[in-house]
Protein backbone atom coordinates (compact mmCIF):
# COMPACT_ATOMS: atom_id res chain seq x y z
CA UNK A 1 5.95 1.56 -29.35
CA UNK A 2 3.83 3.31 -26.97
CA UNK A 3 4.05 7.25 -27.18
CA UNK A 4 5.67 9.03 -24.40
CA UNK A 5 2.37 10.73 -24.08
CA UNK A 6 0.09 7.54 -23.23
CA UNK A 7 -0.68 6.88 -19.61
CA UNK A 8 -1.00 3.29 -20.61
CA UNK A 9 0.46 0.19 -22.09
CA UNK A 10 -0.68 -2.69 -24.19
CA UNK A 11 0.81 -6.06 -23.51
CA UNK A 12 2.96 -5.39 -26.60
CA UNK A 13 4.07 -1.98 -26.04
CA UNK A 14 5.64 -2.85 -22.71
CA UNK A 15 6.82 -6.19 -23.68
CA UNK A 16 8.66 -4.23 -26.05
CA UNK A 17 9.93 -1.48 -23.60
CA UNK A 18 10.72 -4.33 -21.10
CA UNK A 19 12.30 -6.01 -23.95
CA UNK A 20 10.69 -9.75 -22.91
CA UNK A 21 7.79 -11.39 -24.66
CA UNK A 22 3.89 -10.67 -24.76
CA UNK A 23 3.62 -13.46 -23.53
CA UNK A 24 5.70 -12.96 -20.19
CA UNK A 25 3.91 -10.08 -19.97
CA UNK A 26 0.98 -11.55 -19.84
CA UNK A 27 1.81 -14.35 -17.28
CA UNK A 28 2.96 -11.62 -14.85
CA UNK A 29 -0.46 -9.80 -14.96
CA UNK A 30 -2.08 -12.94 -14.86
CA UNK A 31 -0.19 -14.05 -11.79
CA UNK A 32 -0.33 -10.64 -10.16
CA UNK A 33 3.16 -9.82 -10.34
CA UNK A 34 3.12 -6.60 -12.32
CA UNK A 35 0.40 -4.13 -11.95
CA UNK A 36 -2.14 -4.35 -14.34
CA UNK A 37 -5.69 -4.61 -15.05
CA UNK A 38 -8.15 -6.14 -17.85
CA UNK A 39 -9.86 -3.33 -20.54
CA UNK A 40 -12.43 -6.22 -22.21
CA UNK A 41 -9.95 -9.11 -22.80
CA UNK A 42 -6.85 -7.74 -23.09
CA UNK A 43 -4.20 -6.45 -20.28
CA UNK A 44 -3.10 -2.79 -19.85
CA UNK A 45 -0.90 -1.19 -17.36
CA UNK A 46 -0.84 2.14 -16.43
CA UNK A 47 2.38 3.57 -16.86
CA UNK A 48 2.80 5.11 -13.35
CA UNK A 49 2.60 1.88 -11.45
CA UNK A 50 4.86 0.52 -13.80
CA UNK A 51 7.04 2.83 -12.99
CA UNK A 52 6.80 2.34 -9.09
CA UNK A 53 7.11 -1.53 -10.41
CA UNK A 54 10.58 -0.83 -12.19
CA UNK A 55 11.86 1.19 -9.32
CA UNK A 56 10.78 -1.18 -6.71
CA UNK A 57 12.54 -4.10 -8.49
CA UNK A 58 15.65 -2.38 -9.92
CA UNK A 59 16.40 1.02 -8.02
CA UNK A 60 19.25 1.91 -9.79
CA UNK A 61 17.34 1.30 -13.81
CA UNK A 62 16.77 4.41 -15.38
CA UNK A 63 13.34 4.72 -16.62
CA UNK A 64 13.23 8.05 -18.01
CA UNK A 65 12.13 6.72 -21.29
CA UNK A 66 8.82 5.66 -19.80
């Protein structure tokens, strides 16, 4: 899982944290409905916006552990 000290996700890492599949993941950033960005082929998402992201669609989910 993605350190606690990494400003940014792989698909994986925050499939994981989000506990869905890559592939979900994937479909979201492909259909611009979580916050992310290409690096070559591959998504990443910085782990601020995500953060907004979370908030924004559950207020009351902790996210400390992001």
């Amino acid at each position: 899982m993605a350190s606690s000290k990494k400003k940014v996700f792989k698909t994986s890492d925050l499939a994981r944290f989000l506990k869905v599949s890559p592939d979900e993941i994937s479909y979201w950033a492909r259909k611009g409905q979580i916050p992310a960005y290409k690096e070559g082929r591959q998504w990443r998402f910085k782990r601020s916006d995500i953060k907004k992201w979370v908030k924004k669609r559950e207020p009351s989910l902790s996210i400390t552990n992001l």
